[in-house]
C-alpha atoms as a PDB file:
ATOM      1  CA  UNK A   1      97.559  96.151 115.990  1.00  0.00           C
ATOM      2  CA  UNK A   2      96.943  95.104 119.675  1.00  0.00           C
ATOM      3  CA  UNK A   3      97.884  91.599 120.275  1.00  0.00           C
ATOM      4  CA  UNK A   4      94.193  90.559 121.129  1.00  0.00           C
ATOM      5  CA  UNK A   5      93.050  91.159 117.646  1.00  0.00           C
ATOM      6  CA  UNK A   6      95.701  87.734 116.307  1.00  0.00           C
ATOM      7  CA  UNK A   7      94.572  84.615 115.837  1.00  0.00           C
ATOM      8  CA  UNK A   8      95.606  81.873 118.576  1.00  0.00           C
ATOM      9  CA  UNK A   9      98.308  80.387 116.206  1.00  0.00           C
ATOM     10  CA  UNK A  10     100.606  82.886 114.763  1.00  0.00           C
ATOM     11  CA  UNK A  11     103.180  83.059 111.661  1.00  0.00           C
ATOM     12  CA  UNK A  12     106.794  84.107 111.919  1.00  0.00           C
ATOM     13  CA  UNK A  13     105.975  87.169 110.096  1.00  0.00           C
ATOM     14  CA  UNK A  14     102.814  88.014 112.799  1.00  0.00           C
ATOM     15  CA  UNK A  15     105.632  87.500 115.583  1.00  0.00           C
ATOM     16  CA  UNK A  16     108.169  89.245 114.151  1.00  0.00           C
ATOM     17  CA  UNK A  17     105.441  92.185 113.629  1.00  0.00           C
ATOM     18  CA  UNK A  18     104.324  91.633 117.230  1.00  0.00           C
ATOM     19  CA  UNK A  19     108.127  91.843 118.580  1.00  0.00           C
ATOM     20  CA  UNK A  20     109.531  94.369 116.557  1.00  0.00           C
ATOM     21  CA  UNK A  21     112.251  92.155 115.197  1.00  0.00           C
ATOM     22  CA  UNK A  22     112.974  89.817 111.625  1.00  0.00           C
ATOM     23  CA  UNK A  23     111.835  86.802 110.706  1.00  0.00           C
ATOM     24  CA  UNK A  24     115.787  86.060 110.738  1.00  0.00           C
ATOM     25  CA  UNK A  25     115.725  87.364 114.673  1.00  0.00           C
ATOM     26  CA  UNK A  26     113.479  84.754 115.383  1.00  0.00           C
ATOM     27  CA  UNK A  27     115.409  82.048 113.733  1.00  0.00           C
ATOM     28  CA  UNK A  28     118.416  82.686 115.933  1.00  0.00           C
ATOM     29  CA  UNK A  29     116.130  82.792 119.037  1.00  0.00           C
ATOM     30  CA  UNK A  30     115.085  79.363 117.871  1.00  0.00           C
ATOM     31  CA  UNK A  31     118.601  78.360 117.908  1.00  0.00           C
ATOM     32  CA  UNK A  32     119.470  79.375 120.981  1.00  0.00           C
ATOM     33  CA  UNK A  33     116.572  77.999 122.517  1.00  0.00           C
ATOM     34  CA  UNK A  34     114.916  81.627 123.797  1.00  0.00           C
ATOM     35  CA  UNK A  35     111.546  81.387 121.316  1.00  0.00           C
ATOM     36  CA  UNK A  36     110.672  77.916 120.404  1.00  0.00           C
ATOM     37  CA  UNK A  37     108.229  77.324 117.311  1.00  0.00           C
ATOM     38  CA  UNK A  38     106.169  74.645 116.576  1.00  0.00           C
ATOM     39  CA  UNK A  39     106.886  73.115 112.845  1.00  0.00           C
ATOM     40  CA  UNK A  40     103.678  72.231 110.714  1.00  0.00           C
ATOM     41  CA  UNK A  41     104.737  70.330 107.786  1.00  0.00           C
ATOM     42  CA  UNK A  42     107.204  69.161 105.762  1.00  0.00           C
ATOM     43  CA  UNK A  43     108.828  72.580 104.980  1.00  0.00           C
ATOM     44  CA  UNK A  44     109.149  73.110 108.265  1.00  0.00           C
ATOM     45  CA  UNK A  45     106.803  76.138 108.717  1.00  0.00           C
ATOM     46  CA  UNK A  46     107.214  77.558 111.790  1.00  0.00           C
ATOM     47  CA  UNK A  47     103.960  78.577 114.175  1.00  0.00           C
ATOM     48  CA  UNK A  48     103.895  80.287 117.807  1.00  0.00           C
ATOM     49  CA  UNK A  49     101.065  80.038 120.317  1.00  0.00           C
ATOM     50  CA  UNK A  50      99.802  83.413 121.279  1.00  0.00           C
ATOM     51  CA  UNK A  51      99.896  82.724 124.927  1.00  0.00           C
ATOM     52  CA  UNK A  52     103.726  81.518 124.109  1.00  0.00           C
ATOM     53  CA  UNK A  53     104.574  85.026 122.463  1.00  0.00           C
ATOM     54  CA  UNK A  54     102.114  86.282 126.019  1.00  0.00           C
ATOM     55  CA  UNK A  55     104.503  85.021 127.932  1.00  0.00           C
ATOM     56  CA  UNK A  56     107.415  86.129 126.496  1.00  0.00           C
ATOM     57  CA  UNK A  57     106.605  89.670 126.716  1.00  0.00           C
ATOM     58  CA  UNK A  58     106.060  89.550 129.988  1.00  0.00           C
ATOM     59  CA  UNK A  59     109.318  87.744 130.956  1.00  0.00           C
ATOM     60  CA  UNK A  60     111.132  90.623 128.246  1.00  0.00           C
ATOM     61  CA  UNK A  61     109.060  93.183 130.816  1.00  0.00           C
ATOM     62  CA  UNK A  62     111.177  91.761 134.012  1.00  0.00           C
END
């Protein structure tokens, strides 16, 4: 799926799709400070901004 067709708020699972890596991946990223997530409620759900994940790929592209 081309990254156009997402919504502007995305789900760890719609990243992980997007990047070709695990939810887990992601985690670790988070850790180490590489792919920051926004948390949305008390269970600590984690969203990314498209333009965020945008960005990303095109510093990964460098």
């Amino acid at each position: 799926m081309l990254l156009e067709a997402y919504p502007q708020i995305l789900t760890i699972t719609q990243v992980a799709e997007i990047l070709q890596v695990t939810p887990l991946t992601l985690k670790r990223w988070e850790k180490k400070g590489i792919l920051i997530p926004i948390k949305i409620n008390g269970r600590g759900d984690r969203r990314y901004f498209k333009d965020q994940i945008l960005e990303f790929l095109g510093a990964a592209k460098q």
